[in-house]
C-alpha atoms as a PDB file:
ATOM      1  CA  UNK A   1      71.488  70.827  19.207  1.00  0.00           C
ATOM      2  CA  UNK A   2      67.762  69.260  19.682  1.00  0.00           C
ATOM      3  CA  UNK A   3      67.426  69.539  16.007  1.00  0.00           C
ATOM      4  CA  UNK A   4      71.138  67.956  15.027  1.00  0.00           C
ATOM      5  CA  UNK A   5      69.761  64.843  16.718  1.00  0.00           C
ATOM      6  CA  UNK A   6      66.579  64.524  15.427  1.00  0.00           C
ATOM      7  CA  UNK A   7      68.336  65.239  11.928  1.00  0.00           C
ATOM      8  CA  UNK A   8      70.800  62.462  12.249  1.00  0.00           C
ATOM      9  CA  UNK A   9      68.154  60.141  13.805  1.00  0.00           C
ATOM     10  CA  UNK A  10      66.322  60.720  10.173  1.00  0.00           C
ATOM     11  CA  UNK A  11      69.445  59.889   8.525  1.00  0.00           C
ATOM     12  CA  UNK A  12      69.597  56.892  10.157  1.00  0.00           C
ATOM     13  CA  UNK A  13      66.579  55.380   9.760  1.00  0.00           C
ATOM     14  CA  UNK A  14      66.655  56.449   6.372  1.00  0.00           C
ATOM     15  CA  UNK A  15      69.617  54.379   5.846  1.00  0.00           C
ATOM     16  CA  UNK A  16      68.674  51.548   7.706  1.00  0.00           C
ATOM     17  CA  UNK A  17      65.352  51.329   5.288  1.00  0.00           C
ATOM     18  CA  UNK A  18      67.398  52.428   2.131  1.00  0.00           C
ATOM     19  CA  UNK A  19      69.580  49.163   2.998  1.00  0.00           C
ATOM     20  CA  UNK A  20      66.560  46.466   3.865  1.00  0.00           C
ATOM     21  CA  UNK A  21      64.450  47.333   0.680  1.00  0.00           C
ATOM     22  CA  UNK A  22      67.838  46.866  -0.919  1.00  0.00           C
ATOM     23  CA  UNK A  23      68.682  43.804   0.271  1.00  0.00           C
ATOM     24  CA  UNK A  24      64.872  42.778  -0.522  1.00  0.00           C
ATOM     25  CA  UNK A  25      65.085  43.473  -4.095  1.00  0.00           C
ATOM     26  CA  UNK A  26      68.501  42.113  -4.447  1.00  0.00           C
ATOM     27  CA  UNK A  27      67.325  38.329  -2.846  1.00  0.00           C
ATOM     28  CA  UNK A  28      63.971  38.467  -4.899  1.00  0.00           C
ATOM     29  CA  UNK A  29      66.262  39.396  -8.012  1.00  0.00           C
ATOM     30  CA  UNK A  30      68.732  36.750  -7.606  1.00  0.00           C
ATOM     31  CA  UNK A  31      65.332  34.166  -6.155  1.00  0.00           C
ATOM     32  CA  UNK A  32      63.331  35.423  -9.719  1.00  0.00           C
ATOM     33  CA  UNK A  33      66.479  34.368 -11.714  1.00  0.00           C
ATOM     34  CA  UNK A  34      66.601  31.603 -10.407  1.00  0.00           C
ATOM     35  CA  UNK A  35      63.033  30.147 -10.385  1.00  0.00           C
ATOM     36  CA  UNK A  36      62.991  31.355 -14.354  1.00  0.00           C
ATOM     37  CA  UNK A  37      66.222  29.695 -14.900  1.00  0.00           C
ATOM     38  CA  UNK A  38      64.484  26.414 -12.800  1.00  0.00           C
ATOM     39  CA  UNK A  39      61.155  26.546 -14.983  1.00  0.00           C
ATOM     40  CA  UNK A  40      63.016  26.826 -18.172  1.00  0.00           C
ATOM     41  CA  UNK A  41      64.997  23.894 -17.320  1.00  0.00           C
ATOM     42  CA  UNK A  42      61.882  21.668 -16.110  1.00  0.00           C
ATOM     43  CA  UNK A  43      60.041  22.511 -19.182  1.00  0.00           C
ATOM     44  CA  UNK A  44      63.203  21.963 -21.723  1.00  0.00           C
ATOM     45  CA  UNK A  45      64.228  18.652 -19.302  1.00  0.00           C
ATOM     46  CA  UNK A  46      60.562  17.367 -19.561  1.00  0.00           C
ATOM     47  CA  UNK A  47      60.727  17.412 -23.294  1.00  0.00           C
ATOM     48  CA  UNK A  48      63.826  15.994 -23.710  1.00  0.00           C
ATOM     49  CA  UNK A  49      62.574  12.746 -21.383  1.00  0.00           C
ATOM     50  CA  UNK A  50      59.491  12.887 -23.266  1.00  0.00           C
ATOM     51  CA  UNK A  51      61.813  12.531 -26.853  1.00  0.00           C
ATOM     52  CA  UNK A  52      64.349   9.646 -24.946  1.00  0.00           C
ATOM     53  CA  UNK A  53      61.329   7.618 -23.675  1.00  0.00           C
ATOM     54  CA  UNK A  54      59.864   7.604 -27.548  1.00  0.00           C
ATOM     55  CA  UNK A  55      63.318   6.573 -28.427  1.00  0.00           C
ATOM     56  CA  UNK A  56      63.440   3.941 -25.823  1.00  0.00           C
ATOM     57  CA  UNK A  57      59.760   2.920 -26.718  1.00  0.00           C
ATOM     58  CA  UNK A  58      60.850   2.312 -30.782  1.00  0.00           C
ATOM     59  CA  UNK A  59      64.072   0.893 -29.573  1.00  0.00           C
ATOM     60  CA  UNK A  60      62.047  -1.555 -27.715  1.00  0.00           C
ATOM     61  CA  UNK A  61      59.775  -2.662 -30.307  1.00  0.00           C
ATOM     62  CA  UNK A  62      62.884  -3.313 -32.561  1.00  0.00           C
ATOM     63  CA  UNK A  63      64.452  -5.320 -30.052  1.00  0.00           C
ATOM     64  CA  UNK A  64      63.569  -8.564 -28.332  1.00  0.00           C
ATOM     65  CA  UNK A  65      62.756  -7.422 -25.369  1.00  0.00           C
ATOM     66  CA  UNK A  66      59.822  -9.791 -23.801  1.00  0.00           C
ATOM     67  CA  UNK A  67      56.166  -8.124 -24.650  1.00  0.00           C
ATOM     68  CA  UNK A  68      55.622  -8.559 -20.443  1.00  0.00           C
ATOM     69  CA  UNK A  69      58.635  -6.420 -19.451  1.00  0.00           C
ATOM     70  CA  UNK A  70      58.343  -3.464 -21.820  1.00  0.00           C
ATOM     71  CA  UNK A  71      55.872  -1.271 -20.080  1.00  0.00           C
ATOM     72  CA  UNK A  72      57.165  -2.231 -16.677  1.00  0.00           C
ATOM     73  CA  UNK A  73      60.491  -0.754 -18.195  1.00  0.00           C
ATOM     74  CA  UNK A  74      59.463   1.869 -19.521  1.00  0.00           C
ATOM     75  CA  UNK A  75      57.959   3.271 -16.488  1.00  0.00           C
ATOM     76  CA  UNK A  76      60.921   2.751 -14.313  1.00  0.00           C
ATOM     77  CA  UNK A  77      62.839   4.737 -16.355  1.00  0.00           C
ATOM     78  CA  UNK A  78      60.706   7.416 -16.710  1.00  0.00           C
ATOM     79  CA  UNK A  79      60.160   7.761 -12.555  1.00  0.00           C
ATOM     80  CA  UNK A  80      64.379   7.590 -12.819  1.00  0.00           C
ATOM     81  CA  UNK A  81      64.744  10.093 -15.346  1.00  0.00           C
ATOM     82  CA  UNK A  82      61.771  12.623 -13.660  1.00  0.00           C
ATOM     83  CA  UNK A  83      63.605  12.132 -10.366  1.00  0.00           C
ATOM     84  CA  UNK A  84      67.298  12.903 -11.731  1.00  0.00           C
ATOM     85  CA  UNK A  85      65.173  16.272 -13.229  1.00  0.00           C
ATOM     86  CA  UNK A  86      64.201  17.266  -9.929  1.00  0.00           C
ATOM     87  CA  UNK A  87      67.403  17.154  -8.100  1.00  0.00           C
ATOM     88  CA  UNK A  88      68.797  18.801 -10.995  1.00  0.00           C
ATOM     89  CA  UNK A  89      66.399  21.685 -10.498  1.00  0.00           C
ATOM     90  CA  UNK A  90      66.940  22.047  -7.046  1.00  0.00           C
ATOM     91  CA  UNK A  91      70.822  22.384  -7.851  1.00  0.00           C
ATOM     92  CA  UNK A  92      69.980  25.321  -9.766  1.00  0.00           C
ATOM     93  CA  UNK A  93      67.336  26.823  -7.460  1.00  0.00           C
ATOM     94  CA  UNK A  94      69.514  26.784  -4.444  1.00  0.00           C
ATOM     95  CA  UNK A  95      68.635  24.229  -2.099  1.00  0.00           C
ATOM     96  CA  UNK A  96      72.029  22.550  -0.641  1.00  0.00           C
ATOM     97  CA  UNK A  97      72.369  19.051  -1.401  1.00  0.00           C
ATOM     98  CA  UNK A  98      71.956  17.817   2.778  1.00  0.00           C
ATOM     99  CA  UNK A  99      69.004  19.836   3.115  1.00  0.00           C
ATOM    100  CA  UNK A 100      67.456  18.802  -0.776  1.00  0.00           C
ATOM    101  CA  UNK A 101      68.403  14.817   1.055  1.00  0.00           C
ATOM    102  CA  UNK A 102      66.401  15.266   4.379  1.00  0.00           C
ATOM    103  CA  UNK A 103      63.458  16.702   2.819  1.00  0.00           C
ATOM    104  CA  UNK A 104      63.395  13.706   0.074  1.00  0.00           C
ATOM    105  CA  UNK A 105      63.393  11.113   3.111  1.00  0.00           C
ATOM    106  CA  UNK A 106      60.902  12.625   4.831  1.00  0.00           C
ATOM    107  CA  UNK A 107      58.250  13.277   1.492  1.00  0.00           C
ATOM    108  CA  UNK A 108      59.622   9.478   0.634  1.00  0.00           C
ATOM    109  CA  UNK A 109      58.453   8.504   4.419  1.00  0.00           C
ATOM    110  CA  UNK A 110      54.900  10.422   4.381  1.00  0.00           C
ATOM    111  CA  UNK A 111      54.306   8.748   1.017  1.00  0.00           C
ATOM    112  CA  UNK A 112      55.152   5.755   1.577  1.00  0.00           C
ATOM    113  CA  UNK A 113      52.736   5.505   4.814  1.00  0.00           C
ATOM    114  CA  UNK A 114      50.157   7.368   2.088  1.00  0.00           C
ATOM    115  CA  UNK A 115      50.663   5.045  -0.223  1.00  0.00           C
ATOM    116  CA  UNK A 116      51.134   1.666   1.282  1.00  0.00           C
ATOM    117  CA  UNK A 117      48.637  -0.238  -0.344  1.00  0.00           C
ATOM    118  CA  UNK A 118      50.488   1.415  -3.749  1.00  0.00           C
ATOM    119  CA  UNK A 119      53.646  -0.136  -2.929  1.00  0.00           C
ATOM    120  CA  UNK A 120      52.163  -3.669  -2.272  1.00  0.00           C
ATOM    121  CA  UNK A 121      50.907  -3.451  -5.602  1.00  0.00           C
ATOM    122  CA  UNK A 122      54.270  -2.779  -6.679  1.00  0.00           C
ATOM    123  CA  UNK A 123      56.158  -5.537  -5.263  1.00  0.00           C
ATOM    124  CA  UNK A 124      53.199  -7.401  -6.299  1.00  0.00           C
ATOM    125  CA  UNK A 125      54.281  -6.092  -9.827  1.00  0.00           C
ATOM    126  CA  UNK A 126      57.940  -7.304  -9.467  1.00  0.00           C
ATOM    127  CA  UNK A 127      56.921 -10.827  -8.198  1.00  0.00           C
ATOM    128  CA  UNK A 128      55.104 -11.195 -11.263  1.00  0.00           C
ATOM    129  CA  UNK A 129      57.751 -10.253 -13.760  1.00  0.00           C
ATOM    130  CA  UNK A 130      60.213 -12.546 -11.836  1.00  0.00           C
ATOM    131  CA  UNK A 131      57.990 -15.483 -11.127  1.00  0.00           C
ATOM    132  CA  UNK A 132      56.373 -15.506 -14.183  1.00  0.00           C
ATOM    133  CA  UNK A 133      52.807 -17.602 -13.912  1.00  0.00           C
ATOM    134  CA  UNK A 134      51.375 -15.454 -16.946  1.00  0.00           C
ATOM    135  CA  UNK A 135      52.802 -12.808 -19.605  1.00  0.00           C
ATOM    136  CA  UNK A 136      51.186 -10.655 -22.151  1.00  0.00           C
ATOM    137  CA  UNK A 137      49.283 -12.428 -24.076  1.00  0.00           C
ATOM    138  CA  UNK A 138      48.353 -15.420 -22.152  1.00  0.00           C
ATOM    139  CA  UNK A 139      44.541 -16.369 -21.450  1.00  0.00           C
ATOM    140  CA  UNK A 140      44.436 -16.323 -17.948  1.00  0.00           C
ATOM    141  CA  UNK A 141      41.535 -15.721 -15.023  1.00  0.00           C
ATOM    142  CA  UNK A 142      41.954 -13.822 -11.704  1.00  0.00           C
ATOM    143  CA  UNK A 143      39.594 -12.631  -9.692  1.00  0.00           C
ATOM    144  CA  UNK A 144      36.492 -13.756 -11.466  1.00  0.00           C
ATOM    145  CA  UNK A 145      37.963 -12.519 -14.275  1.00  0.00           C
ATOM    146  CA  UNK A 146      38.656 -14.268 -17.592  1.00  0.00           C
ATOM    147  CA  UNK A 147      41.019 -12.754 -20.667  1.00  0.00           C
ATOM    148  CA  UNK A 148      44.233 -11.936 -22.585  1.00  0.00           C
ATOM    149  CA  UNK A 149      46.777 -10.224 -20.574  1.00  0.00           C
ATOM    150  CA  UNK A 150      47.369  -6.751 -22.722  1.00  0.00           C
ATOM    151  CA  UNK A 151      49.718  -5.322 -19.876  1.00  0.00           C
ATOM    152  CA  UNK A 152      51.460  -5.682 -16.341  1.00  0.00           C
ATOM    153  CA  UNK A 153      52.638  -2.404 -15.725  1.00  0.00           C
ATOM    154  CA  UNK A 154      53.870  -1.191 -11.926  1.00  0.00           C
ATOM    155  CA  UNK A 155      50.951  -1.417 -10.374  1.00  0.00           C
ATOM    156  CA  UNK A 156      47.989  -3.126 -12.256  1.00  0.00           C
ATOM    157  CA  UNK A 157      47.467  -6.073 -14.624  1.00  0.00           C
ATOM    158  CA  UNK A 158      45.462  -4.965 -17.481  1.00  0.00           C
ATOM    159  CA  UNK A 159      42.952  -8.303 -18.905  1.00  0.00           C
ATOM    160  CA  UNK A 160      40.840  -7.810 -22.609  1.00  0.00           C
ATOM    161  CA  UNK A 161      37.857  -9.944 -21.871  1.00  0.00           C
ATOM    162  CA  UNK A 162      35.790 -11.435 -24.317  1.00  0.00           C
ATOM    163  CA  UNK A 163      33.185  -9.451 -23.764  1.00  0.00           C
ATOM    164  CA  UNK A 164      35.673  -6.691 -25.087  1.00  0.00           C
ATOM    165  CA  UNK A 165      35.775  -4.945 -21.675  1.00  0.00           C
ATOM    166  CA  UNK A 166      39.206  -3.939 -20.059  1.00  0.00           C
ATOM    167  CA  UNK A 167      40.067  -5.286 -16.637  1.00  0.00           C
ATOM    168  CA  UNK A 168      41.936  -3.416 -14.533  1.00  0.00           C
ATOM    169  CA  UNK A 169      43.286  -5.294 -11.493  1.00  0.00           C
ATOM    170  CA  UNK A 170      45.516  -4.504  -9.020  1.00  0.00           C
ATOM    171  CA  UNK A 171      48.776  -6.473  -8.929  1.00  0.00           C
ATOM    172  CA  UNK A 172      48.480  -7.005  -4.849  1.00  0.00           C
ATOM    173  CA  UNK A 173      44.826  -8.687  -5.656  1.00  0.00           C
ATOM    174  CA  UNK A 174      46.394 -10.524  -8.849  1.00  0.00           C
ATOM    175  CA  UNK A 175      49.260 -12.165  -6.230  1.00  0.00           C
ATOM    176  CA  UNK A 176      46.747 -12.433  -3.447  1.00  0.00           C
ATOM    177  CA  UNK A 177      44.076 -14.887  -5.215  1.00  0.00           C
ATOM    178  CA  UNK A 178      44.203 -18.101  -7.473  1.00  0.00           C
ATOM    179  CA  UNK A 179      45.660 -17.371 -11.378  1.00  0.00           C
ATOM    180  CA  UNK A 180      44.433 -20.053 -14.031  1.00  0.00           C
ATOM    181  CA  UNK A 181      46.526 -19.828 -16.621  1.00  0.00           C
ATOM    182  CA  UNK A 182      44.790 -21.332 -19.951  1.00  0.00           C
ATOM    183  CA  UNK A 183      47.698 -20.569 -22.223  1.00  0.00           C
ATOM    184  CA  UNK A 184      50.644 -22.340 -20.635  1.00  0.00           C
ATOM    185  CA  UNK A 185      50.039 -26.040 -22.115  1.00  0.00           C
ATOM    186  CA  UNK A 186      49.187 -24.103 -25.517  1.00  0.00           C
ATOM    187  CA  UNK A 187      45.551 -26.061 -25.452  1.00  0.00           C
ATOM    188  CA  UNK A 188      42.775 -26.221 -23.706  1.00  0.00           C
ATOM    189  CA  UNK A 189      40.343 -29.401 -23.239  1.00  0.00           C
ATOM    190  CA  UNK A 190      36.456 -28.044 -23.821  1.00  0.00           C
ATOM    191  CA  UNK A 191      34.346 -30.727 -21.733  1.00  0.00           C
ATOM    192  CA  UNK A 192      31.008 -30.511 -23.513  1.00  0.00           C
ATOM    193  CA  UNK A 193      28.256 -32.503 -21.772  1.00  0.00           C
ATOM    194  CA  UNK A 194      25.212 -33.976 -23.271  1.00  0.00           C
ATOM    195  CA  UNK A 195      22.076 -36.507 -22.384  1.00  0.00           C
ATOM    196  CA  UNK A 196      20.195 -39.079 -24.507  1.00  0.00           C
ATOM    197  CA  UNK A 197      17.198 -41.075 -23.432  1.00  0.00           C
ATOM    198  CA  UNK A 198      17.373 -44.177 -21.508  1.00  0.00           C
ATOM    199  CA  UNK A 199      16.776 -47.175 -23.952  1.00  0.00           C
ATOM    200  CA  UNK A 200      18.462 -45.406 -26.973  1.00  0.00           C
ATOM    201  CA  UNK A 201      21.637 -46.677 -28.790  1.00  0.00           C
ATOM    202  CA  UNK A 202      24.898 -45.471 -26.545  1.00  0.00           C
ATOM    203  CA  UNK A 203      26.904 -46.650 -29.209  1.00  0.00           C
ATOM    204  CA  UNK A 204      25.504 -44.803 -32.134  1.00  0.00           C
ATOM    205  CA  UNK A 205      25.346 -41.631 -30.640  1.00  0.00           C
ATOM    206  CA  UNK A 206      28.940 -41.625 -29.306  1.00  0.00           C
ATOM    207  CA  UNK A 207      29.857 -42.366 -33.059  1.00  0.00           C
ATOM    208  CA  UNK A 208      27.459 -39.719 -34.233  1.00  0.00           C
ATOM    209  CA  UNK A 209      29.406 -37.264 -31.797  1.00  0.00           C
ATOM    210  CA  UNK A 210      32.937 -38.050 -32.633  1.00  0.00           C
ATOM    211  CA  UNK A 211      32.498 -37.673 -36.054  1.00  0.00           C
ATOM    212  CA  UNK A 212      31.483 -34.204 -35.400  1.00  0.00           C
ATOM    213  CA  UNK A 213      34.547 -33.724 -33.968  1.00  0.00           C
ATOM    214  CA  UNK A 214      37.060 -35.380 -36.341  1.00  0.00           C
ATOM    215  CA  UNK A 215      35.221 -33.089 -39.323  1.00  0.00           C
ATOM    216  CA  UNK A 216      35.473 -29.984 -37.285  1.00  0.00           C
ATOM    217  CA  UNK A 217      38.579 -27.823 -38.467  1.00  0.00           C
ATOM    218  CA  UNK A 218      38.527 -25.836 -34.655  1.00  0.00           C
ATOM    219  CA  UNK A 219      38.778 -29.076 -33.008  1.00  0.00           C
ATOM    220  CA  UNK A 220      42.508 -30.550 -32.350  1.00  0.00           C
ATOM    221  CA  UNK A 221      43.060 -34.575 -33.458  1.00  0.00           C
ATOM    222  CA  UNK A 222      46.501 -34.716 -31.552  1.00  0.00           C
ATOM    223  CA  UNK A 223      45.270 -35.048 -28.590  1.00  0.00           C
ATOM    224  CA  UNK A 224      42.566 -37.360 -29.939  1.00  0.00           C
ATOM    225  CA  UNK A 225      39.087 -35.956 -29.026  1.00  0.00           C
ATOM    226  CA  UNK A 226      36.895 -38.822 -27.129  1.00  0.00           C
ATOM    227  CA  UNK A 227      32.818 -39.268 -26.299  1.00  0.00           C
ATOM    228  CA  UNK A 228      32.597 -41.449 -23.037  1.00  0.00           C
ATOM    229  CA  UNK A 229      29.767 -42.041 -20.422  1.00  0.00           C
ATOM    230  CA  UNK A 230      29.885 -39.951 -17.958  1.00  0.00           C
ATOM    231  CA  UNK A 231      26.964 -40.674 -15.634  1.00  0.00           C
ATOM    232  CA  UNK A 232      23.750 -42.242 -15.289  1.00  0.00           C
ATOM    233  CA  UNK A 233      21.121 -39.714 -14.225  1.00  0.00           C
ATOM    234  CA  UNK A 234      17.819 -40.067 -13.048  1.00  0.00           C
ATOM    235  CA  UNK A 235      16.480 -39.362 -16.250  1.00  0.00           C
ATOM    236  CA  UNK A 236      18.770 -39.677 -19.004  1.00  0.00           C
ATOM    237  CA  UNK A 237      22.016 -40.959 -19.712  1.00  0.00           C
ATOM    238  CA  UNK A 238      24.867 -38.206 -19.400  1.00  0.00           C
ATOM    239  CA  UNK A 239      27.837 -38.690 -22.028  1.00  0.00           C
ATOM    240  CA  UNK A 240      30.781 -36.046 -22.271  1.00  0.00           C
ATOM    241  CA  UNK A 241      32.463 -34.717 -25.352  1.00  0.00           C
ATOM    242  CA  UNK A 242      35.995 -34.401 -24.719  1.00  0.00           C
ATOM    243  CA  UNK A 243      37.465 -32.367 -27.647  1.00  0.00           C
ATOM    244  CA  UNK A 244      41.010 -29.972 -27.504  1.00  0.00           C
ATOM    245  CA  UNK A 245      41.606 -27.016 -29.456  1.00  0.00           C
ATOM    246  CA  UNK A 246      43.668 -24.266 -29.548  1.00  0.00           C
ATOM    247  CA  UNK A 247      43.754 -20.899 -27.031  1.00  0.00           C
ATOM    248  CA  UNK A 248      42.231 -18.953 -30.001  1.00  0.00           C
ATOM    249  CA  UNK A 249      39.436 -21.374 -30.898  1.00  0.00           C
ATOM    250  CA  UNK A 250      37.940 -21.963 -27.196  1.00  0.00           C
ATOM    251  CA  UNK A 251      35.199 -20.701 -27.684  1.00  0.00           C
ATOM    252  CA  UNK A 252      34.332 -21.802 -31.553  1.00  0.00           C
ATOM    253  CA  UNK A 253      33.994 -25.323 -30.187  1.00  0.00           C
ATOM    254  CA  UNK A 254      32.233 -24.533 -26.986  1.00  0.00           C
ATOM    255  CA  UNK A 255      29.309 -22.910 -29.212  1.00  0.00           C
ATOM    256  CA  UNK A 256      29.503 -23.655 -32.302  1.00  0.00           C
ATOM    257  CA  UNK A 257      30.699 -27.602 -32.526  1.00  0.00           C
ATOM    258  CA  UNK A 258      28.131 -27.809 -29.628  1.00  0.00           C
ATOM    259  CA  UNK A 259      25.469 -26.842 -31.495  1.00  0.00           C
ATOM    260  CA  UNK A 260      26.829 -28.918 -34.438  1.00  0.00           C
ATOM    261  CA  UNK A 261      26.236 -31.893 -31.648  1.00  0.00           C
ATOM    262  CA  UNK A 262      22.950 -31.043 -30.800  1.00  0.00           C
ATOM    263  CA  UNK A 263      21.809 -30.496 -34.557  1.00  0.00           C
ATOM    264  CA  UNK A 264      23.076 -34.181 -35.454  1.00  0.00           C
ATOM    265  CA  UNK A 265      21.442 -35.859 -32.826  1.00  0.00           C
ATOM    266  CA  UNK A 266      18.361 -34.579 -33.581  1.00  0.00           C
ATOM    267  CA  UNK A 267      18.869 -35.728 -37.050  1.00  0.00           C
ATOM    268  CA  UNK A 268      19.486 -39.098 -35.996  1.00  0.00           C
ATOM    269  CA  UNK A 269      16.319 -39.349 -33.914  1.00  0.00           C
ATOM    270  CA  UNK A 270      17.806 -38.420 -30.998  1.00  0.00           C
ATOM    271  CA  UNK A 271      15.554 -36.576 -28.361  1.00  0.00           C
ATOM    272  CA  UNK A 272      15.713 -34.444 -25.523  1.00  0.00           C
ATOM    273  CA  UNK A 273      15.391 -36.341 -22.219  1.00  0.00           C
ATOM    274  CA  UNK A 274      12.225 -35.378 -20.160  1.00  0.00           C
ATOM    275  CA  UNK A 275      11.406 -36.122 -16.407  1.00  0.00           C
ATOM    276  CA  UNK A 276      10.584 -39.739 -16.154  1.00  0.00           C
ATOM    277  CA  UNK A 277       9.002 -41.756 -13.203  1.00  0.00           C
ATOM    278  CA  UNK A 278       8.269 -45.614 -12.400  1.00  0.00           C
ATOM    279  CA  UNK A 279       5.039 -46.343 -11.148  1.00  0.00           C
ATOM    280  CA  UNK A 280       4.514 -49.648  -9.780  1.00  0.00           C
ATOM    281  CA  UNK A 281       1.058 -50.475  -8.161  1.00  0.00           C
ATOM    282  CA  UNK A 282       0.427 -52.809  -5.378  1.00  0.00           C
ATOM    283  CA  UNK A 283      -1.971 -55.435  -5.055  1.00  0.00           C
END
């Protein structure tokens, strides 16, 4: 009788583990399905978004689509298209819609207190595309620094100096200081100061200097350029050169049609001030 028991204790337990290691491999076989089925479909789903933003890319260069909003654009609808993947996957791994929705608002929560600064820069980014005080292209400074926009994207404003560096900024500090935007009336004004002796012909060298400017092909004649007085000093008098020109030819007249100023006055006999003083003695 001692030994019935015993026996169908055995058979029991035997059972009992018989139908847990079943179970197990049953859950892990329908989980490995799954998760293979899931990883097939992220790596097929990634390539396909990776084909439709190259499409969307050439569809935008074809199209007139402003140069400013493109890459903006093109990012949003790659974060929409990931995130449509992802709740896709989930589907097919499982995970009930409700439950898929909590967890979502509570990752979106943690990084959005992870990533505040992030999301200043992209509001930042928004007020830019709707307010519009610069777009690719224009010749703009911020934050000490000067150059042609090449890109606002989501979060940063990207600046080609003329050093030929790349400026990164970040579209929170691009909102938060002072944006001089060279490009806007089309020309720029290049305020070019120089000094002749006391006692020397005004006159003469004012003509000398315009006539640099009306010969120089970088230097606009509508708005006329103009030489005037612009201070007396303690040691020479200060006249300004007050030429335009075009975005693209800034700099050719600040150096170059500069140095063609200097070079004709010193043709003409004009010389570099120097320090001067007025004695007087007393008798």
């Amino acid at each position: 009788m001692y030994i019935n028991k015993n026996k169908i204790k055995m058979e029991n337990i035997s059972k009992s583990l018989s139908s847990f290691f079943s179970s197990i491999f049953n859950g892990v076989g329908e989980w490995g399905l799954s998760l293979i089925g899931a990883l097939v479909s992220l790596i097929i789903g990634l390539w396909i978004i990776r084909m439709i933003m190259k499409a969307i890319s050439k569809g935008f260069d074809k199209s007139k689509v402003d140069e400013t909003l493109k890459p903006f654009l093109i990012t949003l609808i790659g974060f929409g298209l990931k995130a449509l993947l992802f709740i896709t996957i989930a589907q097919i791994v499982g995970v009930p819609m409700t439950s898929f929705a909590v967890l979502l608002g509570g990752v979106g929560i943690a990084i959005g207190a992870a990533f505040n600064g992030s999301l200043g820069h992209l509001a930042s980014g928004i007020m830019l595309l709707v307010f519009r005080p610069f777009k690719v292209g224009d010749l703009i400074e911020v934050n000490g620094e000067l150059g042609f926009v090449k890109e606002i994207s989501v979060f940063v404003t990207v600046l080609e100096t003329f050093q030929n560096k790349t400026a990164i900024i970040p579209n929170g500090t691009v909102t938060a200081n002072k944006i001089v935007n060279y490009t806007s009336k089309g020309t720029l004004r290049v305020d070019m100061p120089f000094a002749i002796r006391y006692g020397t012909d005004i006159a003469k060298a004012k003509e000398i200097v315009l006539d640099i400017l009306k010969e120089d092909i970088n230097v606009l004649q509508d708005p006329q350029p103009r030489v005037a007085v612009n201070n007396l000093g303690e040691n020479a008098v200060e006249l300004l050169a007050l030429p335009y020109s075009g975005v693209e030819e800034y700099w050719d007249v600040y150096w170059d049609t500069r140095q063609k100023i200097v070079e004709a006055l010193g043709n003409s006999g004009y010389e570099a001030p120097f320090p001067q003083r007025v004695v007087t003695m007393e008798k």
